[in-house]
C-alpha atoms as a PDB file:
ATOM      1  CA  UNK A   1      20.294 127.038  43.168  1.00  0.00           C
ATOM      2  CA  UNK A   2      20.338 128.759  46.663  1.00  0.00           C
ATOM      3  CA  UNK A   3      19.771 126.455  49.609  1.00  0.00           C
ATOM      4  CA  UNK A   4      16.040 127.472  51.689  1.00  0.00           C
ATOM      5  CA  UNK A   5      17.303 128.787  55.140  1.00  0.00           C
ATOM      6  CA  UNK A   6      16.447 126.580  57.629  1.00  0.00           C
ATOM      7  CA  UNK A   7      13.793 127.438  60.271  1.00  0.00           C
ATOM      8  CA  UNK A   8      14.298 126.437  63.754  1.00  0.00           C
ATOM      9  CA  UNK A   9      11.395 125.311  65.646  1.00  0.00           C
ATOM     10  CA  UNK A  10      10.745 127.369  68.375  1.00  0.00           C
ATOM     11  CA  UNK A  11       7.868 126.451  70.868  1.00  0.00           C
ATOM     12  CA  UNK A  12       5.023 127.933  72.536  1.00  0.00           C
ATOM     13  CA  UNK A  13       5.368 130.731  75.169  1.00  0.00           C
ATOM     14  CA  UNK A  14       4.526 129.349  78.275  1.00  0.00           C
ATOM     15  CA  UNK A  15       1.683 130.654  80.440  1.00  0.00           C
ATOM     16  CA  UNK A  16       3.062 131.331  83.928  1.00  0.00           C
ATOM     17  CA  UNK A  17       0.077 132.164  85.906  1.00  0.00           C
ATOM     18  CA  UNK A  18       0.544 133.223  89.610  1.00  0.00           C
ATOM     19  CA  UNK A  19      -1.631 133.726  91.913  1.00  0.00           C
ATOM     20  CA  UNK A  20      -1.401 136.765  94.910  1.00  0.00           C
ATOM     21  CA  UNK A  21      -0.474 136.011  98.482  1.00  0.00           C
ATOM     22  CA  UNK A  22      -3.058 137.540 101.038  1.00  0.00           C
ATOM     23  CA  UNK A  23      -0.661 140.592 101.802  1.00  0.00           C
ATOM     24  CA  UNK A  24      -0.629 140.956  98.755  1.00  0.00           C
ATOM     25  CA  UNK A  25      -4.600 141.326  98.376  1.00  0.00           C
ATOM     26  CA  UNK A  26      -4.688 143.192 101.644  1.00  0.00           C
ATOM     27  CA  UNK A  27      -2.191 145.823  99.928  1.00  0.00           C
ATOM     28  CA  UNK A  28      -4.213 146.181  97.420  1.00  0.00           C
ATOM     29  CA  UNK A  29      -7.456 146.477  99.144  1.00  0.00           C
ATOM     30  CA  UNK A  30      -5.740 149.399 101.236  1.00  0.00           C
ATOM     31  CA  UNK A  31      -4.546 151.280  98.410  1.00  0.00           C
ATOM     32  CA  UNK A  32      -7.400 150.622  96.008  1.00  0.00           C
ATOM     33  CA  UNK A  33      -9.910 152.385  99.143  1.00  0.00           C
ATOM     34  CA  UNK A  34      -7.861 155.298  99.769  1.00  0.00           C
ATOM     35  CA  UNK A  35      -7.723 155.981  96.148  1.00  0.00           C
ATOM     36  CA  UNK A  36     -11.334 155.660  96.181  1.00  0.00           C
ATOM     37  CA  UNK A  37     -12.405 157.490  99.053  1.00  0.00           C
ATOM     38  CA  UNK A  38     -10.504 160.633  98.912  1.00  0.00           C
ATOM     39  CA  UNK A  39      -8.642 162.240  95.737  1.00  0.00           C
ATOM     40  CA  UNK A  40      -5.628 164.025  95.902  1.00  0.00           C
ATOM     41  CA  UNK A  41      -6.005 167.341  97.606  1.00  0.00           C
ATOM     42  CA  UNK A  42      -9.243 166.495  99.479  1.00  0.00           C
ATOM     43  CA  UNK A  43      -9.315 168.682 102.448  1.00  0.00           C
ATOM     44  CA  UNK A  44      -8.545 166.915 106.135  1.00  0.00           C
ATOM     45  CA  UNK A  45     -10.270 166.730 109.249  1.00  0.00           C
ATOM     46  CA  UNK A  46      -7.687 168.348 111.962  1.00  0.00           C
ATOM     47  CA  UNK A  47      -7.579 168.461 115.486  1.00  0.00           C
ATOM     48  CA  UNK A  48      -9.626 171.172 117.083  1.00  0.00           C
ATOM     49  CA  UNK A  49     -12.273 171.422 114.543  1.00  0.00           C
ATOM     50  CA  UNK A  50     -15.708 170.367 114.166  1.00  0.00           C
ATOM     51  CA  UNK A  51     -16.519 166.498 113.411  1.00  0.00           C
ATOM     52  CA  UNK A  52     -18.500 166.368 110.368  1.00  0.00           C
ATOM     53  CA  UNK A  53     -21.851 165.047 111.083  1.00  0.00           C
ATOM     54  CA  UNK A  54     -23.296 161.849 109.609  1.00  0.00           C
ATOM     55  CA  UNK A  55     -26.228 159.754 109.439  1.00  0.00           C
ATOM     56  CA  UNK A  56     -25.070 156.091 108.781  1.00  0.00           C
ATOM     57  CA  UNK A  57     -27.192 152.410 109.212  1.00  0.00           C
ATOM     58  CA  UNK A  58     -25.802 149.793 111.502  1.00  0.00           C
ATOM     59  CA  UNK A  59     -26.150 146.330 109.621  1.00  0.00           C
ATOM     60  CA  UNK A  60     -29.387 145.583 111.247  1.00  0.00           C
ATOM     61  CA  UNK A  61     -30.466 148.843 108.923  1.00  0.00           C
ATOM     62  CA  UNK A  62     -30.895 151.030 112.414  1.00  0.00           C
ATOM     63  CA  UNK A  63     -30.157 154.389 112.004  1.00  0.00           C
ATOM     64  CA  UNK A  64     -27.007 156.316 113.283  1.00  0.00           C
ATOM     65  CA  UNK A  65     -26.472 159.906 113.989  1.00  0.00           C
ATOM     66  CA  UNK A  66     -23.606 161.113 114.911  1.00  0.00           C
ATOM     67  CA  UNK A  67     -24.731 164.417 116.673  1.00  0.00           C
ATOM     68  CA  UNK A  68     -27.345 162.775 118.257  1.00  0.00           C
ATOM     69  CA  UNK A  69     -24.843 160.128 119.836  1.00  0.00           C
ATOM     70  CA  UNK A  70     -22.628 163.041 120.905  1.00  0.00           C
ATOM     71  CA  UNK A  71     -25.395 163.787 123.187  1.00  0.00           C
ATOM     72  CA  UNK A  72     -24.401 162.398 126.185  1.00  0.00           C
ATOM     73  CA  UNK A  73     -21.231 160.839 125.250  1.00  0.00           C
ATOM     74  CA  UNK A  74     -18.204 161.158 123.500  1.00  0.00           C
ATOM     75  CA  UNK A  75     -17.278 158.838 120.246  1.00  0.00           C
ATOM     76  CA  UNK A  76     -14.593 156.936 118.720  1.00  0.00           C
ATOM     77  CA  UNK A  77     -14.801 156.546 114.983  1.00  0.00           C
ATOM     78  CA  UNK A  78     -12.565 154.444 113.317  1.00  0.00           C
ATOM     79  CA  UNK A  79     -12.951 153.801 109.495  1.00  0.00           C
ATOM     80  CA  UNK A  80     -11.916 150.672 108.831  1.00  0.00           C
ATOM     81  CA  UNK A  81     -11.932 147.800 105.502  1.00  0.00           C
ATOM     82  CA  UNK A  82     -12.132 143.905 104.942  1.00  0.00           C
ATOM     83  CA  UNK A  83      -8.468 142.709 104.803  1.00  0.00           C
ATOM     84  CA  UNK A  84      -6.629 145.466 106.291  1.00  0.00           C
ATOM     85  CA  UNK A  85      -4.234 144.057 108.303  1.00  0.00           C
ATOM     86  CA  UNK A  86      -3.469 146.876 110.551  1.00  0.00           C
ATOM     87  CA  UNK A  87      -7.383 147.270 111.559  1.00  0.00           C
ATOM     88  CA  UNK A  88      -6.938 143.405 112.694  1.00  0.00           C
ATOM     89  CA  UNK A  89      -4.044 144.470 115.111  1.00  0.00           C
ATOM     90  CA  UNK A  90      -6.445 147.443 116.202  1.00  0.00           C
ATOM     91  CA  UNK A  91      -9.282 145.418 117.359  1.00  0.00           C
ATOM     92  CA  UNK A  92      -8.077 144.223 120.909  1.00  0.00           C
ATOM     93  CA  UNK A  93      -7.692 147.762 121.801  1.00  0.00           C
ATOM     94  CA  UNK A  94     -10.585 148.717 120.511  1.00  0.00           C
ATOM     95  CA  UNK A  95     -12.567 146.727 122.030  1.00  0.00           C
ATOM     96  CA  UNK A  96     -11.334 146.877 125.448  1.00  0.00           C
ATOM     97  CA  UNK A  97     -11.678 150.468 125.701  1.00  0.00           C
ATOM     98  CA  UNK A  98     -15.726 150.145 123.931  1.00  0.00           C
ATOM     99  CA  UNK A  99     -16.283 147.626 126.712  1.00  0.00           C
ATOM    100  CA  UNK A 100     -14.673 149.778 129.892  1.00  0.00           C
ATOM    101  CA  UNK A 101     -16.173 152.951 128.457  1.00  0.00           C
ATOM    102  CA  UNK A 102     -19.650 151.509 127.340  1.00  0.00           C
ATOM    103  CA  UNK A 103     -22.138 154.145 129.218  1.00  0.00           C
ATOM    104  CA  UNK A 104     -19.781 157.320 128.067  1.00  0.00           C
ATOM    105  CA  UNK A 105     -18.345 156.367 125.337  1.00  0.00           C
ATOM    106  CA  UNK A 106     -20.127 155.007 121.318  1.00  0.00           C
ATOM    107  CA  UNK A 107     -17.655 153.034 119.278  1.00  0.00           C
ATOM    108  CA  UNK A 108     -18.387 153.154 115.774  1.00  0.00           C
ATOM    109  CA  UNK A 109     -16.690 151.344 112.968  1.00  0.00           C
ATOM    110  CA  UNK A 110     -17.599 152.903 109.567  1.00  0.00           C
ATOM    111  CA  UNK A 111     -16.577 150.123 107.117  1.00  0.00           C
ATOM    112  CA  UNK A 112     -15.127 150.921 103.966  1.00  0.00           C
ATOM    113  CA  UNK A 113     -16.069 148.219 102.294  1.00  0.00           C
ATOM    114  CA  UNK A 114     -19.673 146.709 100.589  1.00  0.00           C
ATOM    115  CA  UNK A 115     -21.919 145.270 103.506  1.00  0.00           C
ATOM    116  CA  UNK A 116     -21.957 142.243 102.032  1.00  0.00           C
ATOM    117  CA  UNK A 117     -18.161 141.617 102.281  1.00  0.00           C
ATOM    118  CA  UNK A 118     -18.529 142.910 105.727  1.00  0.00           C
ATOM    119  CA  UNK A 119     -21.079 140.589 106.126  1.00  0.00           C
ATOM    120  CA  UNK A 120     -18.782 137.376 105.654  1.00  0.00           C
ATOM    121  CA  UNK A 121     -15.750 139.128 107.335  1.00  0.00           C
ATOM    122  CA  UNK A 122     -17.105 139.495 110.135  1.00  0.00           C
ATOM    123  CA  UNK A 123     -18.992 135.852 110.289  1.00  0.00           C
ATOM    124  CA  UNK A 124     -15.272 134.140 109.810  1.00  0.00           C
ATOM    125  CA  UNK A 125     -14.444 136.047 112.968  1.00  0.00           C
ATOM    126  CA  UNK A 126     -15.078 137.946 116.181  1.00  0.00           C
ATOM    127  CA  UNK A 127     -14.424 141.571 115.313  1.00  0.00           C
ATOM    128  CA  UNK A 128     -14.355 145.122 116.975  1.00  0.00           C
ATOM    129  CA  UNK A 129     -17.051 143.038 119.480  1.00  0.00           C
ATOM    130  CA  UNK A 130     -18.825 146.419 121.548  1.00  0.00           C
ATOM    131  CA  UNK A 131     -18.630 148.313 118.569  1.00  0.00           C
ATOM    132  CA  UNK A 132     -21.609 149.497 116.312  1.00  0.00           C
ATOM    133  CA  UNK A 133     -20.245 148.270 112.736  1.00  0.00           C
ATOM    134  CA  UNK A 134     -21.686 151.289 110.293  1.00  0.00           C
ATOM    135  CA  UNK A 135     -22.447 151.182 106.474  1.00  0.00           C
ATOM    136  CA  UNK A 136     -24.215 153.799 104.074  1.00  0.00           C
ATOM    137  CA  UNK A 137     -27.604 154.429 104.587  1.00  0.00           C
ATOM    138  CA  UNK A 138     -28.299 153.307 101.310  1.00  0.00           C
ATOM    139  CA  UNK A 139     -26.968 149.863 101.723  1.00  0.00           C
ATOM    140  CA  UNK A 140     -23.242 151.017 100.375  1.00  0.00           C
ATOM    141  CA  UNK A 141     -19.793 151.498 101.508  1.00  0.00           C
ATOM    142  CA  UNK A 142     -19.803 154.872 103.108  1.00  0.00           C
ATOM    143  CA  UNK A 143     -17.307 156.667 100.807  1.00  0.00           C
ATOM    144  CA  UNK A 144     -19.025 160.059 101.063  1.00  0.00           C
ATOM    145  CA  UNK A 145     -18.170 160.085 104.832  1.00  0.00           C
ATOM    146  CA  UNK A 146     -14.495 159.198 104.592  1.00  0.00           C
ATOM    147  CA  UNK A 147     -14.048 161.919 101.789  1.00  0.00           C
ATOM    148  CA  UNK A 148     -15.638 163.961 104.837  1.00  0.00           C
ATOM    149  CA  UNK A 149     -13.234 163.143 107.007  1.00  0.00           C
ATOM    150  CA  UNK A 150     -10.341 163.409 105.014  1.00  0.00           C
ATOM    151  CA  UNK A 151      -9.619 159.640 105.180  1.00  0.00           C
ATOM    152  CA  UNK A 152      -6.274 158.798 103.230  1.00  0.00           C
ATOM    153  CA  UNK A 153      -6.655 155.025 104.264  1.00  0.00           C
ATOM    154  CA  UNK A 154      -7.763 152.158 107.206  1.00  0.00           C
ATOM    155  CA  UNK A 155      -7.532 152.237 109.920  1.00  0.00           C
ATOM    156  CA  UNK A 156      -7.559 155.984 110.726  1.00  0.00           C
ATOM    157  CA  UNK A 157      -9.716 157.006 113.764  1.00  0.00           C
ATOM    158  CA  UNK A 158     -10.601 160.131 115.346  1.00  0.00           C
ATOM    159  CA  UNK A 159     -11.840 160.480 118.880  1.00  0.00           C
ATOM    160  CA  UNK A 160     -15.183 163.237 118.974  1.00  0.00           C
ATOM    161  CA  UNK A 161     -15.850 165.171 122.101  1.00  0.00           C
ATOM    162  CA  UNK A 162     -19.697 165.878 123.003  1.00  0.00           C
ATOM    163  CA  UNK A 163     -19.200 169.605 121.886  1.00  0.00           C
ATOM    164  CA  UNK A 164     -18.696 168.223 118.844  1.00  0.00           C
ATOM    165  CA  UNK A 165     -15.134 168.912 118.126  1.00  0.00           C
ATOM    166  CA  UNK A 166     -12.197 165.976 117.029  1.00  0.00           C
ATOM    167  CA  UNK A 167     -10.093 165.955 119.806  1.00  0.00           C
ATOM    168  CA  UNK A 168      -7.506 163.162 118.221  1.00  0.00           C
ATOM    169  CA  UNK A 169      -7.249 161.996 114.914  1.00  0.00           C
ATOM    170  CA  UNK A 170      -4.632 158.631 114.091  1.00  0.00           C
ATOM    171  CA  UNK A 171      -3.993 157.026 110.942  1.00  0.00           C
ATOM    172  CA  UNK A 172      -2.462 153.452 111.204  1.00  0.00           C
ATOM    173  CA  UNK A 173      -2.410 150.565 113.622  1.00  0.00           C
ATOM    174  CA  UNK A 174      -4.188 151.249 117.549  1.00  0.00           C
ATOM    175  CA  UNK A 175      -2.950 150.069 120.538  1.00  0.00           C
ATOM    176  CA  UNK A 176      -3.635 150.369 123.585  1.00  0.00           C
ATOM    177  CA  UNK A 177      -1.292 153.011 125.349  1.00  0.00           C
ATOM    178  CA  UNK A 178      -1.991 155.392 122.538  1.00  0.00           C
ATOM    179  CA  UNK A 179      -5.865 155.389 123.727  1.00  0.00           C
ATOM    180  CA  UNK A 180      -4.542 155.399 127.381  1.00  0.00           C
ATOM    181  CA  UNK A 181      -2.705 158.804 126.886  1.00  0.00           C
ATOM    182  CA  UNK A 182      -5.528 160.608 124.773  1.00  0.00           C
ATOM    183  CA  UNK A 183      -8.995 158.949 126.561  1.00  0.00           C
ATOM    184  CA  UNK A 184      -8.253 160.324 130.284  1.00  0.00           C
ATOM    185  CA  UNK A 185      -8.473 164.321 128.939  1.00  0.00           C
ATOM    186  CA  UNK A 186     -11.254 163.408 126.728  1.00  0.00           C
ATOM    187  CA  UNK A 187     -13.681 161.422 128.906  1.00  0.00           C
ATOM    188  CA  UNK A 188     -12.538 163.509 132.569  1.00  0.00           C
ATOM    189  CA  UNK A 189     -15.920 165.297 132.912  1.00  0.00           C
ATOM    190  CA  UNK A 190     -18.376 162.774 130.688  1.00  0.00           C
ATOM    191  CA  UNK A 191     -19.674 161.366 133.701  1.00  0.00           C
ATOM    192  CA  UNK A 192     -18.563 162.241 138.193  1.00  0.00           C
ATOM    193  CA  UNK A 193     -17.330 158.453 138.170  1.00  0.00           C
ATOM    194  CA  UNK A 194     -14.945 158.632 134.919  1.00  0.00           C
ATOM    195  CA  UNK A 195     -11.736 159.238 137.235  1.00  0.00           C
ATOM    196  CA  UNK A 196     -11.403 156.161 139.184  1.00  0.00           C
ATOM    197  CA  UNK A 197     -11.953 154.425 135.905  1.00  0.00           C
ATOM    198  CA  UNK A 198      -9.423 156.486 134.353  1.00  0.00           C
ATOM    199  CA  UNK A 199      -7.015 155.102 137.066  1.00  0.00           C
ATOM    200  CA  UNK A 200      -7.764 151.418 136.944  1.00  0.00           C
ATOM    201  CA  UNK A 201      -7.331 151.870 133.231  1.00  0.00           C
ATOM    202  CA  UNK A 202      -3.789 153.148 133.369  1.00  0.00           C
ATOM    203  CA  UNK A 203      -2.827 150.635 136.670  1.00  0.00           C
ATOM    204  CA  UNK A 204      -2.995 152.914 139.072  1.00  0.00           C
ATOM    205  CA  UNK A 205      -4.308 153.164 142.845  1.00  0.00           C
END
């Protein structure tokens, strides 16, 4: 009589869970929006053409239109997310340029992102402070705007003239010399007393 075949205990799989680091969570944030917001192929705003026009809502639920803005000033536009890490490093030079530029110059930060996540970012922090912070006018994320713009991820800004057209477009992290070499051709005949603020901005006599 043939002898059973033993059978060897073998125990449970183990459940490993782990949890993702806030980089992590920030990389997929980024990637997750600019799958979202524009497809592949979606055409791209470009330097020298018209700004598309827009009518967004400030989170107060004021309204905000672009053209109208672009009346008497020019306008920075940055589109921008909860957790992106590179729209963090952005804000200081943001905001010093919204807050030197104030009577010629409309910052607006179209967040990519539902207002009530924008809602809680921006309570855990100071951020983009002089700029109007935009969502849709229906109470949404504004993805209908980015596709607009051709917007392959945040932070990507472009800088609007008052006739209308995008006279610098930037995808990635802002700092400060890059809106020192662009803002002085932009903003030299919004207002007789731009100059000699154009000089102080760049340290000069």
């Amino acid at each position: 009589m043939a002898t059973p075949a033993r059978r060897l205990a073998v125990p449970p799989p183990t459940c490993r869970t782990s949890f993702p680091t806030p980089a992590t969570l920030a990389l997929a944030a980024l990637v997750w929006c600019a799958l979202a917001v524009n497809p592949v192929g979606a055409a791209m705003t470009v330097v020298g053409e018209p700004a598309g026009d827009f009518r967004l809502t400030d989170l107060q639920g004021r309204a905000v239109h672009l053209q109208q803005l672009l009346e008497d000033r020019s306008a920075l536009v940055l589109f921008s997310s909860v957790g992106c890490i590179p729209c963090e490093e952005s804000a200081p030079a943001v905001q010093r340029v919204a807050e030197r530029f104030a009577d010629r110059l409309e910052v607006l930060c179209v967040m990519l992102s539902e207002p009530s996540m924008v809602r809680h970012w921006l309570a855990s922090g100071a951020r983009y402070p002089g700029a109007r912070i935009l969502v849709g006018p229906d109470g949404s994320a504004p993805y209908a705007t980015a596709r607009e713009y051709g917007v392959l991820g945040t932070p990507t800004a472009f800088l609007i003239g008052q006739d209308g057209s995008v006279q610098w477009r930037h995808v990635g992290r802002i700092t400060t010399e890059q809106l020192d070499d662009v803002l002085p051709g932009i903003l030299a005949t919004a207002a007789p007393d731009t100059a000699s603020d154009i000089l102080a901005l760049r340290g000069e006599p």
